[in-house]
C-alpha atoms as a PDB file:
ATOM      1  CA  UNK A   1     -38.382   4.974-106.071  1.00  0.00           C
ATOM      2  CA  UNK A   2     -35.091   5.607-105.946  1.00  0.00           C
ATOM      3  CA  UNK A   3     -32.853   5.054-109.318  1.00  0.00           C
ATOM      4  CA  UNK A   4     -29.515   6.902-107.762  1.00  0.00           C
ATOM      5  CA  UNK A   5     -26.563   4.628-108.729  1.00  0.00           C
ATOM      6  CA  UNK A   6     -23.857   4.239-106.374  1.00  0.00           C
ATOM      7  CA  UNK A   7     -20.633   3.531-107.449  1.00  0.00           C
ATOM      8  CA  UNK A   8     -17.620   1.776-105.389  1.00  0.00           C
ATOM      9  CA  UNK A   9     -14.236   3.379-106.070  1.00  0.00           C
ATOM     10  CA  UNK A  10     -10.973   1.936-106.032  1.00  0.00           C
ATOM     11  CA  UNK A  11      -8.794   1.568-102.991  1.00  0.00           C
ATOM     12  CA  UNK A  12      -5.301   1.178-103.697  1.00  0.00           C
ATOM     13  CA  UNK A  13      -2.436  -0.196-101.168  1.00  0.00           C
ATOM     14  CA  UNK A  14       1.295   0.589-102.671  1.00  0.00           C
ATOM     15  CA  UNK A  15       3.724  -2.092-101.617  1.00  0.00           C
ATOM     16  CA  UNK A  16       7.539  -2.496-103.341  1.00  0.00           C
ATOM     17  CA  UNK A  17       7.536  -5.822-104.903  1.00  0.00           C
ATOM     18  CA  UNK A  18       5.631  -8.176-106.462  1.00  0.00           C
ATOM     19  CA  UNK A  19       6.441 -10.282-104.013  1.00  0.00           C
ATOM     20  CA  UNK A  20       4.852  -8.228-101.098  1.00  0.00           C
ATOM     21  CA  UNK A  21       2.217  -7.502-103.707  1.00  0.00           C
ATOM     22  CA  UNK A  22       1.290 -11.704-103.562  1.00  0.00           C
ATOM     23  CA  UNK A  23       2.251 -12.371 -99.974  1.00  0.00           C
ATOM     24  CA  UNK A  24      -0.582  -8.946 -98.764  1.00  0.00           C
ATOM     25  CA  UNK A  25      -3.331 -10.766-101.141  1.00  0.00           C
ATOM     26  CA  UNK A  26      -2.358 -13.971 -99.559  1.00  0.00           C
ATOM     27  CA  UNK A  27      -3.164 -12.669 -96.252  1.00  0.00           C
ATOM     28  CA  UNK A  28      -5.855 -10.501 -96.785  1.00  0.00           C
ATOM     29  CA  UNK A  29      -8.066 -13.496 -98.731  1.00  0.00           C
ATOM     30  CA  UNK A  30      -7.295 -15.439 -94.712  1.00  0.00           C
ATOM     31  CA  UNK A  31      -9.421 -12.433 -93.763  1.00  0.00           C
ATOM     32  CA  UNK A  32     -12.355 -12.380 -96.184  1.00  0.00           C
ATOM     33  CA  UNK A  33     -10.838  -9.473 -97.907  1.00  0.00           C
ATOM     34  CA  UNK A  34     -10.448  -9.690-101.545  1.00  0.00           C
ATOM     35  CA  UNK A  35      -8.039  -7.743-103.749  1.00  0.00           C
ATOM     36  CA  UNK A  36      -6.719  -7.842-107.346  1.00  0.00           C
ATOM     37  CA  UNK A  37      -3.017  -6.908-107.991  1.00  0.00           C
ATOM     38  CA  UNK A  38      -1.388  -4.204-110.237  1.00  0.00           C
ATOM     39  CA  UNK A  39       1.479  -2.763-111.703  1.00  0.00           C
ATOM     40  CA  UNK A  40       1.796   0.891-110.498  1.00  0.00           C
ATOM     41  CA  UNK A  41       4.428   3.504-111.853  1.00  0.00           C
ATOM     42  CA  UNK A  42       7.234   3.877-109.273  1.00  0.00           C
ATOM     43  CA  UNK A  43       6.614   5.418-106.368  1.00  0.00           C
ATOM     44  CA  UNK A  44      10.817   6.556-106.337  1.00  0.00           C
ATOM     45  CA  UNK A  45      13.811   5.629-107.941  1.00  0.00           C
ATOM     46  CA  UNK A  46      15.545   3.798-104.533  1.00  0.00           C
ATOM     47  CA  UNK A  47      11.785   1.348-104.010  1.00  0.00           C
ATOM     48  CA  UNK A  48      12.038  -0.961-107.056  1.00  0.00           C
ATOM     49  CA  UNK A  49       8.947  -1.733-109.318  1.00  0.00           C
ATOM     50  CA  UNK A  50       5.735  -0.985-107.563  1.00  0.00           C
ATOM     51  CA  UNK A  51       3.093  -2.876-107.211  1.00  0.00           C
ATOM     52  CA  UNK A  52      -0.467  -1.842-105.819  1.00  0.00           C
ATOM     53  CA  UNK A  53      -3.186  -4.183-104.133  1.00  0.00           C
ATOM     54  CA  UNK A  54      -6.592  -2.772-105.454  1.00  0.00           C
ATOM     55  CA  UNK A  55      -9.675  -2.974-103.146  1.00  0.00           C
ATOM     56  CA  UNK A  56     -13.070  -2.077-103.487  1.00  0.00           C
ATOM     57  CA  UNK A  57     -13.739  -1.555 -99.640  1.00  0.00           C
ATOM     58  CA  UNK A  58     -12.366  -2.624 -96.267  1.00  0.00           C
ATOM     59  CA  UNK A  59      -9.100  -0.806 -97.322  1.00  0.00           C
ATOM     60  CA  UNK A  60      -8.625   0.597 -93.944  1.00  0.00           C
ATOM     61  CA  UNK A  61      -8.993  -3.091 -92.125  1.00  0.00           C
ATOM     62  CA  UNK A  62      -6.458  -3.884 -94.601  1.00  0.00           C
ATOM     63  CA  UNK A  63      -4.305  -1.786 -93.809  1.00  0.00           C
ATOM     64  CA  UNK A  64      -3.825  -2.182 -90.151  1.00  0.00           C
ATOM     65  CA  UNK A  65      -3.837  -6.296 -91.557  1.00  0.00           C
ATOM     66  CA  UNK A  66      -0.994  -6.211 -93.226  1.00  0.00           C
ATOM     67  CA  UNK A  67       0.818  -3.716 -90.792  1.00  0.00           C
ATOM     68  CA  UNK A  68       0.102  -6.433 -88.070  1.00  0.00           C
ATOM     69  CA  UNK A  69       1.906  -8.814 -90.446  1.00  0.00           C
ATOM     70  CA  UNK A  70       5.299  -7.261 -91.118  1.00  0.00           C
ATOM     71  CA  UNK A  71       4.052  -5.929 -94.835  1.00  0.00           C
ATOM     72  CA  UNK A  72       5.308  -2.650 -96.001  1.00  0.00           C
ATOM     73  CA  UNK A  73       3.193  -0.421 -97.303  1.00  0.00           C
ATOM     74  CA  UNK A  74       4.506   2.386 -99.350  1.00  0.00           C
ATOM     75  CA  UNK A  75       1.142   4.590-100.099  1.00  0.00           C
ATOM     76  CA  UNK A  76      -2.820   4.497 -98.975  1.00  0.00           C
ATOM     77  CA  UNK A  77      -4.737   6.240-102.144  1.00  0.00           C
END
């Protein structure tokens, strides 16, 4: 048998606002993906407050989602 236990690592999608932080869930949850939304440090001085969507898979569909809807995305880590 095997016991090996396989854990799912974060996905994080950087956006500049809060705002784009709730509209990118918003859309993503139309799509069956789910994500959770966090404060991240600032990415630079000139973007504002950051704000991260966290995902535990599909990050890459989720991506190319919210690119196809006009949503800014600031960093893929």
């Amino acid at each position: 048998m095997n016991n090996e236990v396989k854990y799912m690592t974060k996905q994080f999608i950087s956006v500049s606002s809060i705002t784009y932080a709730m509209k990118a869930k918003s859309i993503l949850r139309n799509y069956g993906i789910y994500a959770d939304i966090v404060k991240t440090s600032k990415i630079s001085d000139s973007k504002g407050c950051g704000y991260s969507l966290v995902l535990l898979k599909n990050a890459d569909k989720a991506v190319s989602i919210l690119k196809e809807n006009n949503i800014n995305i600031l960093a893929v880590n």
